[in-house]
Structures are given as structure tokens and as C-alpha cells.
N, C-alpha and C. Protein backbone atom coordinates (compact mmCIF):
# COMPACT_ATOMS: atom_id res chain seq x y z
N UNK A 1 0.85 -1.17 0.00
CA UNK A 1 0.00 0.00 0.00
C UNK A 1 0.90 1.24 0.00
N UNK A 2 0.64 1.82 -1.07
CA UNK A 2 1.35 3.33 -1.35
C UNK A 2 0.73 4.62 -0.76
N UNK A 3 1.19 5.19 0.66
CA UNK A 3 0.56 6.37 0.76
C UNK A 3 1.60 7.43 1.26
N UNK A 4 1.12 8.34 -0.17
CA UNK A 4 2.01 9.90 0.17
C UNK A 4 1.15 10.64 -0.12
N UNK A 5 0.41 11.41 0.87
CA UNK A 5 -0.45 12.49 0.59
C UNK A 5 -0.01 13.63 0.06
N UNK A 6 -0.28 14.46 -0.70
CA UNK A 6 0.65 15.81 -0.84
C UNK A 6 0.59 16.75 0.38
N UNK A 7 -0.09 16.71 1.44
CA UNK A 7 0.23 17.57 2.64
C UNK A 7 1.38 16.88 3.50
N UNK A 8 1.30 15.28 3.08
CA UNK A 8 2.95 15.13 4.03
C UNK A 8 3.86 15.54 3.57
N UNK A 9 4.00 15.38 1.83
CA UNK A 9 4.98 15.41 1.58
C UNK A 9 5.51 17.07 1.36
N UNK A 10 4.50 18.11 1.10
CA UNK A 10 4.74 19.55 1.35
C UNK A 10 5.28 19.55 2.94
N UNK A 11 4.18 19.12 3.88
CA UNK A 11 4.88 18.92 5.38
C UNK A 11 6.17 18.63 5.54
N UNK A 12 6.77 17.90 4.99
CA UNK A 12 8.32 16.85 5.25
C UNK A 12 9.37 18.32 4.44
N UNK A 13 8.61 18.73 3.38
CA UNK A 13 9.80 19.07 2.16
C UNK A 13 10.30 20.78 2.89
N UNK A 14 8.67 21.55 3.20
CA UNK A 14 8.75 22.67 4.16
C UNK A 14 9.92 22.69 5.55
N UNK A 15 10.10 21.56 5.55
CA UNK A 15 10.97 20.68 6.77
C UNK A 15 12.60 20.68 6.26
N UNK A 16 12.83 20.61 4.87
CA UNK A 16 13.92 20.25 3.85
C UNK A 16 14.55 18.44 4.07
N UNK A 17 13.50 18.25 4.26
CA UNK A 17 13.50 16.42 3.79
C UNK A 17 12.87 16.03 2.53
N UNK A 18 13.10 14.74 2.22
CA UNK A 18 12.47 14.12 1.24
C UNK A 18 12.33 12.61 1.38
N UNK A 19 11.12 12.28 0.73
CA UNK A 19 10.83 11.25 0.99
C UNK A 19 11.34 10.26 0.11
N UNK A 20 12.02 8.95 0.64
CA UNK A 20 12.20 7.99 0.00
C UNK A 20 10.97 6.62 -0.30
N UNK A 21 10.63 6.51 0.86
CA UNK A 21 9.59 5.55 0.40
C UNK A 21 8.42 5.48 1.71
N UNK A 22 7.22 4.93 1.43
CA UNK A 22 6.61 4.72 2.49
C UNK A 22 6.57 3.50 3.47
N UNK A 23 6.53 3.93 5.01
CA UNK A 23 6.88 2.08 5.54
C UNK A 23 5.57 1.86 5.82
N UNK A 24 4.86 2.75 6.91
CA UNK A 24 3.49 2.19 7.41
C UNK A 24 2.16 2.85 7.49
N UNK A 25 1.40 3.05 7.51
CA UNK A 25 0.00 3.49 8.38
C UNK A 25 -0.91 2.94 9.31
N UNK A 26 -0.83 3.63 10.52
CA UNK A 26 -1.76 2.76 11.42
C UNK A 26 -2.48 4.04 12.04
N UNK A 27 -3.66 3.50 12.69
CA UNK A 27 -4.61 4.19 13.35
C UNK A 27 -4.24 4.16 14.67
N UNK A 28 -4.24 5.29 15.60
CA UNK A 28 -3.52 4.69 17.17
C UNK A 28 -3.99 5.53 18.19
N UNK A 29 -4.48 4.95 19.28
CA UNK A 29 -5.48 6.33 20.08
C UNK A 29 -4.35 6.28 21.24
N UNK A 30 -4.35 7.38 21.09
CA UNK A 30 -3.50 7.95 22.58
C UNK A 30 -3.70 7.95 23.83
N UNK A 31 -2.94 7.15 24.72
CA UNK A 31 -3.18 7.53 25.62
C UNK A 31 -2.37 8.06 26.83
N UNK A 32 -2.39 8.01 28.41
CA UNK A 32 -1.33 8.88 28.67
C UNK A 32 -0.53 8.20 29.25
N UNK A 33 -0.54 6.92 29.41
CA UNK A 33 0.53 5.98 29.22
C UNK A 33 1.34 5.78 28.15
N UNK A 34 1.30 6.18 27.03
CA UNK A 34 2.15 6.05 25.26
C UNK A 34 2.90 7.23 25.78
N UNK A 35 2.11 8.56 26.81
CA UNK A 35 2.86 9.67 26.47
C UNK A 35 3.76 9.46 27.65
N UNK A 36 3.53 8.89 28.58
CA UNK A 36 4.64 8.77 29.82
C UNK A 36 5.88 7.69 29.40
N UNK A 37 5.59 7.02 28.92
CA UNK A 37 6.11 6.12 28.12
C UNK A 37 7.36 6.88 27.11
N UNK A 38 6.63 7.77 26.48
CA UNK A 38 7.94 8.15 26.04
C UNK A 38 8.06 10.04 26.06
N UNK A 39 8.40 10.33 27.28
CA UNK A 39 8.39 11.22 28.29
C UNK A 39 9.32 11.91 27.48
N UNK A 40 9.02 13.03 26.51
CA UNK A 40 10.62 13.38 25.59
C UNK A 40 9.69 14.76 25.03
N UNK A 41 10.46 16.11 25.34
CA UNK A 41 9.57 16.94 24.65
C UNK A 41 9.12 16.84 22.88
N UNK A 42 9.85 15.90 22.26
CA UNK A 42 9.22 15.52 20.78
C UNK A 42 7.84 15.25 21.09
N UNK A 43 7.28 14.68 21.84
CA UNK A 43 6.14 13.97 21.89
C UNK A 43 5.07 14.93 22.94
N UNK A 44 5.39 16.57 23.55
CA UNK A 44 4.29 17.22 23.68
C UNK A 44 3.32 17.97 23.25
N UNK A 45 3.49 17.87 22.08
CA UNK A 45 2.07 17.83 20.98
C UNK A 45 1.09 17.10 20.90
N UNK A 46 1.48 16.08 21.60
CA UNK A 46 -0.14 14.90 21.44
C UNK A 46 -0.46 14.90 22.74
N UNK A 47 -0.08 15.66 23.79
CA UNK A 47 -0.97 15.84 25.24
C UNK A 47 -2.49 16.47 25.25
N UNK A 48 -2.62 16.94 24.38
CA UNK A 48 -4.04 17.48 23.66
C UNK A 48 -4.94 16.48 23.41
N UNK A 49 -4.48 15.37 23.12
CA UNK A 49 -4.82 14.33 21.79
C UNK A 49 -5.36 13.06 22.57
N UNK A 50 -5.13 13.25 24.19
CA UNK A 50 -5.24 11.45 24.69
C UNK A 50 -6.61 11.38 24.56
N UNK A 51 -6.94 10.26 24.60
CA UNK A 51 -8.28 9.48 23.89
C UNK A 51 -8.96 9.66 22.60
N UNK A 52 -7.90 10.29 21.82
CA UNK A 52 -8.20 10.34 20.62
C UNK A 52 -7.51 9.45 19.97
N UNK A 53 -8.25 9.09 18.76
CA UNK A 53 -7.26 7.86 17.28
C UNK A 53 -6.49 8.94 16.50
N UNK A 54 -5.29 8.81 16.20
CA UNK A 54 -4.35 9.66 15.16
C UNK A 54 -4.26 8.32 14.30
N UNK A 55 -3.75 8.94 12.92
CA UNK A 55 -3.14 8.65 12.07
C UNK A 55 -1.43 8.55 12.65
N UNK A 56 -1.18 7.52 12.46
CA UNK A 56 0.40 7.80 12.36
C UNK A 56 1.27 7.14 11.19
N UNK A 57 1.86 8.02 10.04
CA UNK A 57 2.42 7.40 8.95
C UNK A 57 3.95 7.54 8.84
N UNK A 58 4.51 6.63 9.21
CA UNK A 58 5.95 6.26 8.65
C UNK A 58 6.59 6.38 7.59
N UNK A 59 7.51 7.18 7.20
CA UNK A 59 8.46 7.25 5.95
C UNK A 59 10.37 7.09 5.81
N UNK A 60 9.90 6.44 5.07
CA UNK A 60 11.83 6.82 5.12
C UNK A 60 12.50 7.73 4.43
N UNK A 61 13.32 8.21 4.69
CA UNK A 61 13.68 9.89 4.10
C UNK A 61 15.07 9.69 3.64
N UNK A 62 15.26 10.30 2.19
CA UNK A 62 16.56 9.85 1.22
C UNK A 62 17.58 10.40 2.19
N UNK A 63 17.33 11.49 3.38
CA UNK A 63 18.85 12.25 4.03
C UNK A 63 19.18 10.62 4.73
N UNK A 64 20.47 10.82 5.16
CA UNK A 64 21.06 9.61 6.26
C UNK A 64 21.76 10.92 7.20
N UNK A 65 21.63 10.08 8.89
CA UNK A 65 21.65 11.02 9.78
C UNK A 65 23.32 10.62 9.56
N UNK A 66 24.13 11.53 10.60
CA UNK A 66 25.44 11.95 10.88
C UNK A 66 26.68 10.78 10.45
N UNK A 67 25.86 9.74 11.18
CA UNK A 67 26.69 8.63 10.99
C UNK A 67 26.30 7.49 9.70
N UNK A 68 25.39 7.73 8.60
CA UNK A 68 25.18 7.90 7.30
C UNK A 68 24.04 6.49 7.69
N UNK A 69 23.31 6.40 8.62
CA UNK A 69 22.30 5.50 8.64
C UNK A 69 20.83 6.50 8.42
N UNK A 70 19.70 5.59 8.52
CA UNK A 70 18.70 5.79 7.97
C UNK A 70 17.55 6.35 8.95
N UNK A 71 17.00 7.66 8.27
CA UNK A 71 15.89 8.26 9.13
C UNK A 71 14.85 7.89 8.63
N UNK A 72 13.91 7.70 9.48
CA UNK A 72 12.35 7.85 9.67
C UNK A 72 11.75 8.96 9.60
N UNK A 73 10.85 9.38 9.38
CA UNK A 73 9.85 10.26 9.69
C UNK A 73 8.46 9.52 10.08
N UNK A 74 8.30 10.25 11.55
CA UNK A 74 6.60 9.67 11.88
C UNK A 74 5.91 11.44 11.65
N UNK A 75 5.29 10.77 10.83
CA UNK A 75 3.90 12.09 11.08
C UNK A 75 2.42 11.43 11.54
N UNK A 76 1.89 12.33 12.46
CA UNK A 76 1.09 12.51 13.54
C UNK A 76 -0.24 12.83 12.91
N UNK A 77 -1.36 12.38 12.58
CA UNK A 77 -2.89 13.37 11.82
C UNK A 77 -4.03 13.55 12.70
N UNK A 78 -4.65 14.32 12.53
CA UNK A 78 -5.62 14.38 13.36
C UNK A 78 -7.05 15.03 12.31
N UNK A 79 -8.04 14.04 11.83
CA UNK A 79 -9.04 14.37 11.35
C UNK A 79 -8.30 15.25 9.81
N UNK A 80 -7.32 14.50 9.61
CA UNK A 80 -6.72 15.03 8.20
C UNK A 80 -5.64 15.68 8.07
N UNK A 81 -5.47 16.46 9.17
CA UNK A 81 -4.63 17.55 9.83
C UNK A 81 -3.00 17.39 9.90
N UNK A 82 -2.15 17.47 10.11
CA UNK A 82 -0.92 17.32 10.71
C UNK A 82 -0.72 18.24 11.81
N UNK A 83 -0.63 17.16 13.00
CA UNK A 83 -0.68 17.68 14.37
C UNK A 83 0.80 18.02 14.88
N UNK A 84 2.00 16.93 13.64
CA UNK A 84 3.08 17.14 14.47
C UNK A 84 4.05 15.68 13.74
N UNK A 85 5.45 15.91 14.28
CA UNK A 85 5.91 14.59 13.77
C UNK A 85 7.42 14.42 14.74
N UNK A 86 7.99 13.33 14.46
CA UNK A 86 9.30 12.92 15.35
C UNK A 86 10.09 12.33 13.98
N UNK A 87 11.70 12.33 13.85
CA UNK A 87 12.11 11.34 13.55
C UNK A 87 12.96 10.61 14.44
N UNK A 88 13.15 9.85 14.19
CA UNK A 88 13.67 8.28 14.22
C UNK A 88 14.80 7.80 14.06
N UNK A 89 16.12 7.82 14.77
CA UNK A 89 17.08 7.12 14.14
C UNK A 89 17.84 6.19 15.15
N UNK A 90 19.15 5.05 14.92
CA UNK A 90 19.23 4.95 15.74
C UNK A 90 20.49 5.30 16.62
N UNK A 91 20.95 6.61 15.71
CA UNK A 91 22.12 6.90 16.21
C UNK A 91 21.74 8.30 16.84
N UNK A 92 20.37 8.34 17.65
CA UNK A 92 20.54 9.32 18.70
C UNK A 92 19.87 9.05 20.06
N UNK A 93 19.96 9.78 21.00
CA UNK A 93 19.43 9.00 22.36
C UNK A 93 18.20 9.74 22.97
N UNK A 94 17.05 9.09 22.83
CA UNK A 94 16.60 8.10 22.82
C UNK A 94 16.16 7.42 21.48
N UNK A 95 16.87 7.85 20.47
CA UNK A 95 16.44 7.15 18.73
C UNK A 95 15.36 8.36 18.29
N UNK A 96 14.48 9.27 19.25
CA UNK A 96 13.97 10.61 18.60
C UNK A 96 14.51 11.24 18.32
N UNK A 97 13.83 12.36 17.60
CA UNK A 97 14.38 13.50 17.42
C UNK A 97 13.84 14.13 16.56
N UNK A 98 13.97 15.64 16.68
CA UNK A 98 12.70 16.65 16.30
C UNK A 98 13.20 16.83 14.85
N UNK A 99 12.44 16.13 13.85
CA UNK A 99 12.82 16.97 12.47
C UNK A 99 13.20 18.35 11.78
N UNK A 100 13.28 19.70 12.79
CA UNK A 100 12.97 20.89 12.45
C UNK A 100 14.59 20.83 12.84
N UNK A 101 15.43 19.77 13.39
CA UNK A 101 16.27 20.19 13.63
C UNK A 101 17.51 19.57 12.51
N UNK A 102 17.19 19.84 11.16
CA UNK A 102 17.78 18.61 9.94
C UNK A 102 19.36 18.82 9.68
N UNK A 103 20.03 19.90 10.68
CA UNK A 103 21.24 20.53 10.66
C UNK A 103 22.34 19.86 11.72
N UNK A 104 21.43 19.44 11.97
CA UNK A 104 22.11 18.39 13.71
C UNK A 104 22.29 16.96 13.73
N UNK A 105 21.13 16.89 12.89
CA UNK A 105 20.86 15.28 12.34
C UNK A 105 21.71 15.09 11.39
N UNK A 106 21.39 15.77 10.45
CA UNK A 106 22.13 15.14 9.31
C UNK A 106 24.29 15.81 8.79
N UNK A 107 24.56 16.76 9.55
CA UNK A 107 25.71 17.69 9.79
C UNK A 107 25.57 18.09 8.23
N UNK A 108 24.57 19.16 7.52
CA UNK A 108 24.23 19.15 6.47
C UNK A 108 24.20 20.60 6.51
């Protein structure tokens, strides 16, 4: 299943990423155990959101972070929306990390 909406991918590109391919989509309701769980200011955007279902869609993105492995992008939806997103790698601690920051991630 192929999904790239054009608001992610304006979302991601506004960002100066690009998308390589898509990994997942799932439906996922929040709650405030997911958010204690992963207790990281990337993830206080969806404190709004508990008991709600998001969209959450996975991508992999052509940059490679610092140490030339492979980022993720999660983006976050809400009723269509983009509420927010994290990436993913595993060469940072805790493996988040805020996409807005693509200068740190990637030494680019």
C-alpha cells in the first residue's frame, strides 16, 4: 500500500526532507501511558490528543543522519490535519528526534 499524501509530503519538504519511500500506516489512540512512556519533549504535541485515534504514517527519508544511517519520519494526523511529527534514528538518544532540527541530524 502506497501512501504519500501531498500535505505530508509539502509537510516533510517545508521541513527540507524528502521522501524515499513509504513504511506504514496505522490508526492509534493515545493515551497517557504512550505519552509517559515516552516522556521526551518531541512527543508534547499529542498531550491534547489522549483518547483520541491519530493517524500515524511512517516514511523513510533519502537524508542519512550523521553517521550515514537511515531516518524515519513519523507524522502525527488528526481528522486530516498534521498535528506534528518525530524522527527516528538509531544513532541518537533516545532514537527521537525533532525533524525541524535537519542541521544536527544530518551535519548538512
Amino acid at each position: 500500500m502506497k501512501v504519500l499524501t501531498k500535505n505530508n509530503r509539502l509537510y516533510l519538504e517545508e521541513l527540507g526532507w524528502s521522501i524515499k519511500s513509504f513504511d506504514t500506516k496505522e490508526t492509534r489512540e493515545i493515551s497517557k501511558d504512550s505519552l509517559a512512556f515516552n516522556d521526551s519533549y518531541q512527543f508534547s504535541f499529542l498531550e491534547k490528543y489522549v483518547g483520541k485515534e491519530l493517524d500515524v504514517t511512517t516514511y523513510e527519508l533519502n537524508e542519512k543522519d550523521i553517521e550515514g544511517d537511515n531516518i524515519q519520519a513519523i507524522l502525527y494526523e488528526y481528522n486530516g490535519e498534521i498535528i506534528g511529527s518525530v524522527g527516528k534514528t538509531k544513532n541518537a538518544t533516545p532514537g527521537i528526534v525533532n525533524l525541524e532540527d535537519k542541521d544536527i541530524i544530518t551535519n548538512e
